[in-house]
C-alpha atoms as a PDB file:
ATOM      1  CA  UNK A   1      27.488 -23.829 -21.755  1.00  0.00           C
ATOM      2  CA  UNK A   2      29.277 -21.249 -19.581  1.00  0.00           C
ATOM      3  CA  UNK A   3      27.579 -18.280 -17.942  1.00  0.00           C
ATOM      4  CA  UNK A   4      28.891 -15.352 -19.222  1.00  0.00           C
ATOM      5  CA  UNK A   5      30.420 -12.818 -16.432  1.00  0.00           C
ATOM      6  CA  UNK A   6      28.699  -9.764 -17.822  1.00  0.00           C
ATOM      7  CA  UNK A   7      25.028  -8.664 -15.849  1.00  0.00           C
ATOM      8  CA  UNK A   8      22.314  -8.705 -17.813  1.00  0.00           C
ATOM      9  CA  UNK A   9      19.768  -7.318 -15.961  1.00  0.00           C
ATOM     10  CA  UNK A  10      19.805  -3.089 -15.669  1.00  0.00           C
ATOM     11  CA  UNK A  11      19.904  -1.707 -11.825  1.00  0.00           C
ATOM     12  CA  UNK A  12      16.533   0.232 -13.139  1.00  0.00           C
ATOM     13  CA  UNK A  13      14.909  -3.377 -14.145  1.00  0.00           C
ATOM     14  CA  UNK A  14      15.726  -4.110 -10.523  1.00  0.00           C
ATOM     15  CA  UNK A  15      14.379  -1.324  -8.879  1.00  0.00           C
ATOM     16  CA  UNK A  16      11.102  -1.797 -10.753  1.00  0.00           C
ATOM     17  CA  UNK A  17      11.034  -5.922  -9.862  1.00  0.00           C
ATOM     18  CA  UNK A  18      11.920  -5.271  -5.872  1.00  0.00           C
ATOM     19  CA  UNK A  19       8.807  -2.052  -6.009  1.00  0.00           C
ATOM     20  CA  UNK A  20       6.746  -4.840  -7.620  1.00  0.00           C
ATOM     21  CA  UNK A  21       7.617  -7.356  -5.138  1.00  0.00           C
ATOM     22  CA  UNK A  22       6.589  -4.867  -2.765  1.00  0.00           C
ATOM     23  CA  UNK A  23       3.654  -3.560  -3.464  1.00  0.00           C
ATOM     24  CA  UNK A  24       2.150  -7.534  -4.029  1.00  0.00           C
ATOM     25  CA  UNK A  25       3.493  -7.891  -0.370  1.00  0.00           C
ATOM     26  CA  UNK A  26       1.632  -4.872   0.729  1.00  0.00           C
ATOM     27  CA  UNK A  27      -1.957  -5.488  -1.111  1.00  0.00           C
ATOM     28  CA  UNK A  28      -1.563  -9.348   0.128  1.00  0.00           C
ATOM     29  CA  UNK A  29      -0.913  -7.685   3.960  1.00  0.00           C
ATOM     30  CA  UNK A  30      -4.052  -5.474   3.330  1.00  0.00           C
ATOM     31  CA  UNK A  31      -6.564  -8.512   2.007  1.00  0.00           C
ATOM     32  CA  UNK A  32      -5.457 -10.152   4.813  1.00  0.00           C
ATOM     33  CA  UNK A  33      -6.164  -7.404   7.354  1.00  0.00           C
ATOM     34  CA  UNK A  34      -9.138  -6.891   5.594  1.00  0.00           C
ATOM     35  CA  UNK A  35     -10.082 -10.879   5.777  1.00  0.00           C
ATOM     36  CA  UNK A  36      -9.532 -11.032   9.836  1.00  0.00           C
ATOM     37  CA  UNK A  37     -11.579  -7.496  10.461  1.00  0.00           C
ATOM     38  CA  UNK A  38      -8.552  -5.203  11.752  1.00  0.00           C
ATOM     39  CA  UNK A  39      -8.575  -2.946   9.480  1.00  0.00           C
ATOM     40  CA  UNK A  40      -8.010   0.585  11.521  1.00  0.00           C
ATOM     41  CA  UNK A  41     -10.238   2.212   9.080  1.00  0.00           C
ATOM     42  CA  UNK A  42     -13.658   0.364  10.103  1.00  0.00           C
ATOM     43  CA  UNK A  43     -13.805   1.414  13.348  1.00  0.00           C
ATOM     44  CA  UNK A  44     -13.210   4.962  12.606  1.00  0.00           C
ATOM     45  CA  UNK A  45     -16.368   5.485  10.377  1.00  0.00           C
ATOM     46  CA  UNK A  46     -18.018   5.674  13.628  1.00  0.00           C
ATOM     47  CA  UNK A  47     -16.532   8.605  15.012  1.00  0.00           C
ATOM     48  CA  UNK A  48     -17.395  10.304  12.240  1.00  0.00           C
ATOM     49  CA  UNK A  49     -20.875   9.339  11.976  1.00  0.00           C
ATOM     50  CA  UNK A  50     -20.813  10.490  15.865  1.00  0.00           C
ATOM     51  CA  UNK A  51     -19.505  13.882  14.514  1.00  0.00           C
ATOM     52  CA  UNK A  52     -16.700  13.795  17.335  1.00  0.00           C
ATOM     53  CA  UNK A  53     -13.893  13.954  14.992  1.00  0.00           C
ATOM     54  CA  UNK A  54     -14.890  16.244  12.480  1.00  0.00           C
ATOM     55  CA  UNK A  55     -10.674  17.275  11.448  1.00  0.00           C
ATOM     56  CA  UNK A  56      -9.888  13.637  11.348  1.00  0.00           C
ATOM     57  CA  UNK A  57     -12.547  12.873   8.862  1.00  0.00           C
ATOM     58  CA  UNK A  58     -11.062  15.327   6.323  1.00  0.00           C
ATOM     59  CA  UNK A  59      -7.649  13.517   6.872  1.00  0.00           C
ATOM     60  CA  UNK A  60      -9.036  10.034   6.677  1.00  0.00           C
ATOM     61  CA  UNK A  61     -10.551  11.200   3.235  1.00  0.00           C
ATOM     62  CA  UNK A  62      -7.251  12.062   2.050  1.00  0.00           C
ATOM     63  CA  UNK A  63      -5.347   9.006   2.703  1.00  0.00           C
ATOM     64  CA  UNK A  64      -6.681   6.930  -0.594  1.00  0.00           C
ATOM     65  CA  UNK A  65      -5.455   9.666  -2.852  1.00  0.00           C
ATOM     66  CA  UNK A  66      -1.860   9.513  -1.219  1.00  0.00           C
ATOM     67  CA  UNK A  67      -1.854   5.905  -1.499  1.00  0.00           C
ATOM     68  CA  UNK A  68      -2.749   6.248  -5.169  1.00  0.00           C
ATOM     69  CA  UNK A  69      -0.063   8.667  -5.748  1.00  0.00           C
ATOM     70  CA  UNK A  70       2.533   6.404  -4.156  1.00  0.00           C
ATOM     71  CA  UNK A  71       1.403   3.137  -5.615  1.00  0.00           C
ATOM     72  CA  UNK A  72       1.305   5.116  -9.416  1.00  0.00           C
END
């Protein structure tokens, strides 16, 4: 049987297998971070619980939706 010379796969199927690839990489660097305990995020709860950052915690809250709208 001889391979044909003609691609099969699209460039868009591509794109969407190296975003995939991607974003598995980036959730499997976050449950790791998450396992070991440095994670930036838990140490800045405190400040705002101190009420010493109160512009940062709007900002922080913000960060989740922009992740969603880049991972969607």
């Amino acid at each position: 049987m001889a391979s044909s010379g003609k691609k099969k796969t699209t460039m868009a199927k591509l794109t969407r297998e190296s975003r995939l690839r991607e974003r598995r990489i980036d959730k499997q660097a976050r449950k790791d971070a998450r396992k070991n305990g440095t994670a930036v995020q838990a140490d800045e709860p405190a400040d705002t619980l101190n009420g010493t950052g109160g512009e940062t915690a709007g900002l922080d809250a913000s960060q989740p939706a922009l992740e969603a709208l880049a991972e969607g």
